[in-house]
Protein backbone atom coordinates (compact mmCIF):
# COMPACT_ATOMS: atom_id res chain seq x y z
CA UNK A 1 -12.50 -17.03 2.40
CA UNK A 2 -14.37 -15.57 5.08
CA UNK A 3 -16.07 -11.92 4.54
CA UNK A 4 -17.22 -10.21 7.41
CA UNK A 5 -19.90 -7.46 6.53
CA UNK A 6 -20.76 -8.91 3.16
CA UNK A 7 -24.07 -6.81 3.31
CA UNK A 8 -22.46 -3.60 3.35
CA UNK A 9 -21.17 -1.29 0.61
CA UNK A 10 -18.12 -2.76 -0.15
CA UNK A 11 -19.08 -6.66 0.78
CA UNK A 12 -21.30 -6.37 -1.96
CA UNK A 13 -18.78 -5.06 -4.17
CA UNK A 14 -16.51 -7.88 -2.83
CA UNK A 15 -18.54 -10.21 -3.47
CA UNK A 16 -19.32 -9.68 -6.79
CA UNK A 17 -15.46 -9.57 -7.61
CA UNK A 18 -14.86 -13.01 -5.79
CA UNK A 19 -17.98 -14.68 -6.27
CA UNK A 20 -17.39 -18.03 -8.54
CA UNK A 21 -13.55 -17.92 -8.11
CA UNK A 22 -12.93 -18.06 -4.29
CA UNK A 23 -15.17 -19.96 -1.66
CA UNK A 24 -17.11 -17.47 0.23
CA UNK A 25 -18.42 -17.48 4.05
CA UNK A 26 -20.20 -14.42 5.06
CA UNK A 27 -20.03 -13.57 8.98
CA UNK A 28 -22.70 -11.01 9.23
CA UNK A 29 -25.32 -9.88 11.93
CA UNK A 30 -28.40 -10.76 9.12
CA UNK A 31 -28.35 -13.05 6.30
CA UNK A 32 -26.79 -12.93 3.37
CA UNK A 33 -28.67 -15.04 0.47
CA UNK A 34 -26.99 -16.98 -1.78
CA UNK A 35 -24.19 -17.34 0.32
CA UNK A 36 -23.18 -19.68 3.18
CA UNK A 37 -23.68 -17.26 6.09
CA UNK A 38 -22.76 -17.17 9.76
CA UNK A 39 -25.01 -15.31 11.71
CA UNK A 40 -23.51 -13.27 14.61
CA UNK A 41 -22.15 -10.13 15.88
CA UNK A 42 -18.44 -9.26 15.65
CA UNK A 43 -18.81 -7.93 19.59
CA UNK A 44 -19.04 -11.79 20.93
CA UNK A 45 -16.32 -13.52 20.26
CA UNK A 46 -17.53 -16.95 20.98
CA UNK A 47 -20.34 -16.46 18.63
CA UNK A 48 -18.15 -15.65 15.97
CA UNK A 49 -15.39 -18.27 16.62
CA UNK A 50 -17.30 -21.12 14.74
CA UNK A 51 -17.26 -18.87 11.88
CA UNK A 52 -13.46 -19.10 11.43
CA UNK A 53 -12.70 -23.27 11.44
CA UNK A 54 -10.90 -24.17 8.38
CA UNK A 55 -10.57 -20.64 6.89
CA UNK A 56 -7.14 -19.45 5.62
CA UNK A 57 -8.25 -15.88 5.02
CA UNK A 58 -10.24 -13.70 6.51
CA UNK A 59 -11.61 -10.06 4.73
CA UNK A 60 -12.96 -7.55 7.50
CA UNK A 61 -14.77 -5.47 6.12
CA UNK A 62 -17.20 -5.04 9.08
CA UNK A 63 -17.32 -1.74 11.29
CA UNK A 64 -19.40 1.07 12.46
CA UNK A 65 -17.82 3.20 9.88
CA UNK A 66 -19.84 6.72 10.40
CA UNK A 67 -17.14 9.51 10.86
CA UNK A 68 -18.76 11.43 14.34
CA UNK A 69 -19.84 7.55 15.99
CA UNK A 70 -20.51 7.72 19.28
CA UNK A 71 -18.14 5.94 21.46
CA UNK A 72 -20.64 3.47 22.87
CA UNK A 73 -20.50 2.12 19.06
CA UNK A 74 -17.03 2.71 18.08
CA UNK A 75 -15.88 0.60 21.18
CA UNK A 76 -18.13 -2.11 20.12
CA UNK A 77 -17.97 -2.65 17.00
CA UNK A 78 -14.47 -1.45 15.90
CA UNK A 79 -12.20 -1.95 18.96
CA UNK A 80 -13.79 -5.36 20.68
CA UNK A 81 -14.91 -6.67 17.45
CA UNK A 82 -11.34 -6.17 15.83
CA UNK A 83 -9.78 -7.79 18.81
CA UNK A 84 -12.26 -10.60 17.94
CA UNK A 85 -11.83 -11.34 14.46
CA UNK A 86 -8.54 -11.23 15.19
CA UNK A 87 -8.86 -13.25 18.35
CA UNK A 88 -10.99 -15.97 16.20
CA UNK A 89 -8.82 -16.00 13.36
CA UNK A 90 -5.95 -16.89 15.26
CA UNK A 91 -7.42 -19.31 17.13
CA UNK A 92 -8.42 -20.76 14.17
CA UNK A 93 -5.00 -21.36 12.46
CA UNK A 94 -5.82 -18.67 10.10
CA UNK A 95 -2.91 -17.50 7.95
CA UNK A 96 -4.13 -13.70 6.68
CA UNK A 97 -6.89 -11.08 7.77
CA UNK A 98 -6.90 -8.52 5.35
CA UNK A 99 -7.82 -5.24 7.47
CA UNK A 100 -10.02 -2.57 6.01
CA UNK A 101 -8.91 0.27 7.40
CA UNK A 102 -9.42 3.93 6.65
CA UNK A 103 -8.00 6.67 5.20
CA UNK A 104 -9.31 8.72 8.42
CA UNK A 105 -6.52 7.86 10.36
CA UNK A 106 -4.44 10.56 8.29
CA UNK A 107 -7.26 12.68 7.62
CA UNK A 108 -6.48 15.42 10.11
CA UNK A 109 -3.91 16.44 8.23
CA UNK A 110 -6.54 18.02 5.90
CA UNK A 111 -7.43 21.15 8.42
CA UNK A 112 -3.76 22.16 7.25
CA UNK A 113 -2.58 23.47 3.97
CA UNK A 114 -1.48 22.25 1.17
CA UNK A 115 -4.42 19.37 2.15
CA UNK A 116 -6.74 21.53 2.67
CA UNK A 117 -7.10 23.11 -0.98
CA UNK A 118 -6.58 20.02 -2.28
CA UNK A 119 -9.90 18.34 -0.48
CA UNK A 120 -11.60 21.64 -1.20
CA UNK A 121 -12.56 20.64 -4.68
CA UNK A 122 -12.21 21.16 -8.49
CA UNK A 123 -12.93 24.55 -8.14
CA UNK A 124 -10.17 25.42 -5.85
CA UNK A 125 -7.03 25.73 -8.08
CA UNK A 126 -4.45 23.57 -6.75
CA UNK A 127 -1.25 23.98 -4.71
CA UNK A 128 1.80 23.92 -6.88
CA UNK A 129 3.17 21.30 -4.86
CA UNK A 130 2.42 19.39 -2.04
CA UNK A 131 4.12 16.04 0.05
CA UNK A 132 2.25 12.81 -0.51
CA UNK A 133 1.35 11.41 2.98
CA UNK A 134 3.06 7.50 2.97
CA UNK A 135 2.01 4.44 5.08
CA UNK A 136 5.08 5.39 7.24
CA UNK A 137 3.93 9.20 7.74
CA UNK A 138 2.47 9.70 11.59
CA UNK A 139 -1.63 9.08 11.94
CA UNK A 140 -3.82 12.23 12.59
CA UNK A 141 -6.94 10.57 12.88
CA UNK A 142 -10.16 12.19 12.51
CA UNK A 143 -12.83 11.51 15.03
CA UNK A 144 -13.37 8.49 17.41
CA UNK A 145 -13.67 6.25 13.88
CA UNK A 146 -10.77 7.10 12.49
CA UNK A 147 -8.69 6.45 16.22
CA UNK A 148 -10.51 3.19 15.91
CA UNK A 149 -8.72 2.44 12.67
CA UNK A 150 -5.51 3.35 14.10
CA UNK A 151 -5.97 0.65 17.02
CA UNK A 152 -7.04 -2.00 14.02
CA UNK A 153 -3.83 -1.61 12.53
CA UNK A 154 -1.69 -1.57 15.68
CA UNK A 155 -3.41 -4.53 17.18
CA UNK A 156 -2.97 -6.19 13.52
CA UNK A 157 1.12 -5.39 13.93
CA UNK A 158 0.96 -7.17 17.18
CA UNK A 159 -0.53 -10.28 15.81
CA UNK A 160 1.46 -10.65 13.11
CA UNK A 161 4.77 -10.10 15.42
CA UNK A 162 3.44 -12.30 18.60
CA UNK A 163 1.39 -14.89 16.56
CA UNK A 164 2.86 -15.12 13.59
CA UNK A 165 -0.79 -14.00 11.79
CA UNK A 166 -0.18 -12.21 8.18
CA UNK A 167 -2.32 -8.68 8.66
CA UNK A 168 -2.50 -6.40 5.80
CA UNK A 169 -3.98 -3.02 6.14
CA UNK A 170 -5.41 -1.09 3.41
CA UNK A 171 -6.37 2.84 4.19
CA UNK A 172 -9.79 2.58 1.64
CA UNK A 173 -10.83 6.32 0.38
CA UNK A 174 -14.35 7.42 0.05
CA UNK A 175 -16.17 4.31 -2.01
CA UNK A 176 -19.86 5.39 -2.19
CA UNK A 177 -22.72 3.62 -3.79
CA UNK A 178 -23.11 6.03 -6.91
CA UNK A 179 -19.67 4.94 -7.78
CA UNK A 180 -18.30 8.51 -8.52
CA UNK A 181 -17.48 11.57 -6.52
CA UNK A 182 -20.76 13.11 -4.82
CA UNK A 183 -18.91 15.90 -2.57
CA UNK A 184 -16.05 18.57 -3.59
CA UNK A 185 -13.72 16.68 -1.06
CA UNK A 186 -14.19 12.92 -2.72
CA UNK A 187 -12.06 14.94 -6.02
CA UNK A 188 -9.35 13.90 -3.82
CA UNK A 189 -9.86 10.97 -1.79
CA UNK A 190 -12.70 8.94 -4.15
CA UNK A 191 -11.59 5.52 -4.64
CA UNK A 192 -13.78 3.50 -7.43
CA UNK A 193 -15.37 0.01 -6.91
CA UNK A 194 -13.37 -1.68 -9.17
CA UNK A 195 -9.83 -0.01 -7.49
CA UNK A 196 -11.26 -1.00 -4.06
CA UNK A 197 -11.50 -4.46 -5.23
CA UNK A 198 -8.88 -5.30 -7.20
CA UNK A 199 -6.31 -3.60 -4.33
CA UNK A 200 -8.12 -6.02 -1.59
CA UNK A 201 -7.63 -9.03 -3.73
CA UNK A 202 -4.38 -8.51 -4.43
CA UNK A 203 -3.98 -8.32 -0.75
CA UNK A 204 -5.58 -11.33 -0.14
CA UNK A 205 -3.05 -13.46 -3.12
CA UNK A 206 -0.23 -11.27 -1.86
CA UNK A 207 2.84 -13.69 -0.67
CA UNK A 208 2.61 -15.57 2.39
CA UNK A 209 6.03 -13.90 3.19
CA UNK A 210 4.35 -10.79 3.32
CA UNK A 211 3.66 -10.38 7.20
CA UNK A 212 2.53 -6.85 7.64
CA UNK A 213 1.73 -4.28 5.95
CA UNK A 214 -0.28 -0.90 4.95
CA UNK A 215 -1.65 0.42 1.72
CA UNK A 216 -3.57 2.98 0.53
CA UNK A 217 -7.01 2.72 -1.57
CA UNK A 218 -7.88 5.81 -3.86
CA UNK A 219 -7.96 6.02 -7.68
CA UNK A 220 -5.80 8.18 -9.66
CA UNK A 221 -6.90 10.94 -8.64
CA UNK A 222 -5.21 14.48 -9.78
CA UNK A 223 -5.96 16.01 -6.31
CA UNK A 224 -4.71 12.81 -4.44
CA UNK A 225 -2.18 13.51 -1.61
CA UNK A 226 -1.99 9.63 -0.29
CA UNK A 227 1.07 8.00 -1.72
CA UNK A 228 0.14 5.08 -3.81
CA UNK A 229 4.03 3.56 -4.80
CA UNK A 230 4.08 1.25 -1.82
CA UNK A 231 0.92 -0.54 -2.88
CA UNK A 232 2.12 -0.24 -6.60
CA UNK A 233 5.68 -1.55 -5.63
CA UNK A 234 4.49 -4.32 -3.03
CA UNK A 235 0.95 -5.48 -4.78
CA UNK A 236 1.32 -4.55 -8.20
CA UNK A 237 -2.05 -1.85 -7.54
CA UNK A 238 -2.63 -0.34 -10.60
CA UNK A 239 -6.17 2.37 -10.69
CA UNK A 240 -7.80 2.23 -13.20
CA UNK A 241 -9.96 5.14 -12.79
CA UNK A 242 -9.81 9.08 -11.43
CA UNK A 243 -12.31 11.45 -10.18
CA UNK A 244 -11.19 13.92 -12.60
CA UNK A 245 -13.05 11.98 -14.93
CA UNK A 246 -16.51 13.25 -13.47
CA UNK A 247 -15.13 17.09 -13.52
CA UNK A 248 -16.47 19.78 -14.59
């Protein structure tokens, strides 16, 4: 399995869920030790292409994932080097890339109410009801990243219906290094290492049938308003842990 961005946040957490029961690559700009590593930027394609020979699925995790990025960065690193992996992993006779996508491309729906109580924090009593946003409901991305995201998933539907490429998209909430909530809005959209990791690896075992798809990432959260049944129905994704656990 090739993992692009193993250095970051969630490649770490990756790899410590995969490591000793999958093969790992690592395609990341520096190295990664302990771990065969290919050393390039996701921005040049035929640097990267070596990378994918002989790999059946690919984890891209790598992005410039900062909410205001400028768009010198955003174009680089999340719109050329998405077109690359997938590019590469084509190329390569690849059969999955699992897409780490972002819950920002719904996120805009949060200046609006009921969302916006409900990202507001524990203190802010919540709505009595409120519409869970599905994989089907329209993208309101926030920022430059999160419109990034949005073309990662389109470009991954593409592939998969001109090429024949299984993409699977997973929305991922706010997974931060402290492993709990650390601002009033992550009571809603927090998702925990260990529900980040098992819904990617269930992505990556998921049926070959399974062409495309998207999924949200958060834990079982009370404040949630991303609708989790699709990835419970289609991956068996199960949380195993919830914000409210770190209330007040």
């Amino acid at each position: 399995m090739l993992v692009t961005g193993m250095s970051g946040l969630i490649g770490g957490v990756m790899r410590r869920a995969l490591e000793g029961r999958y093969e790992l690559i690592a395609l990341n700009r520096r190295a990664v030790p302990g771990v065969t590593c290919h050393q390039a930027d996701v921005s040049d394609l035929a640097a990267i292409r070596p990378a994918f020979d002989g790999v059946e699925v690919v984890l891209h995790l790598a992005a410039f994932a900062v909410a205001e990025a400028a768009w010198e960065d955003v174009l680089r690193y999340n719109v050329v080097g998405t077109y690359n992996v997938l590019e590469a992993a084509r190329q390569a006779g690849a059969r999955r890339v699992v897409f780490a996508s972002s819950g920002a491309v719904i996120s805009g729906y949060e200046q609006e109410s009921p969302y916006r109580e409900l990202v507001a924090g524990p203190d802010t009593p919540l709505p009595e009801r409120w519409a869970l946003l599905t994989h089907e409901s329209p993208c309101r991305p926030q920022g430059l990243y999160g419109c990034s995201k949005v073309w990662g998933e389109t470009l991954g539907r593409h592939y998969a219906d001109r090429h024949g490429l299984s993409v699977l998209c997973v929305r991922i909430g706010a997974v931060v290094a402290e492993d709990r909530p650390t601002t009033p809005r992550q009571f809603s959209v927090w998702c925990s290492q260990r529900d980040v990791a098992q819904v990617l690896e269930q992505c990556v075992t998921a049926p070959p049938q399974l062409r495309y798809d998207i999924f949200y990432a958060v834990s079982n959260n009370r404040r949630n308003y991303r609708d989790l049944s699709h990835a419970r129905a289609v991956l068996g994704y199960e949380p195993r842990d919830s914000a409210d656990a770190f209330a007040r």
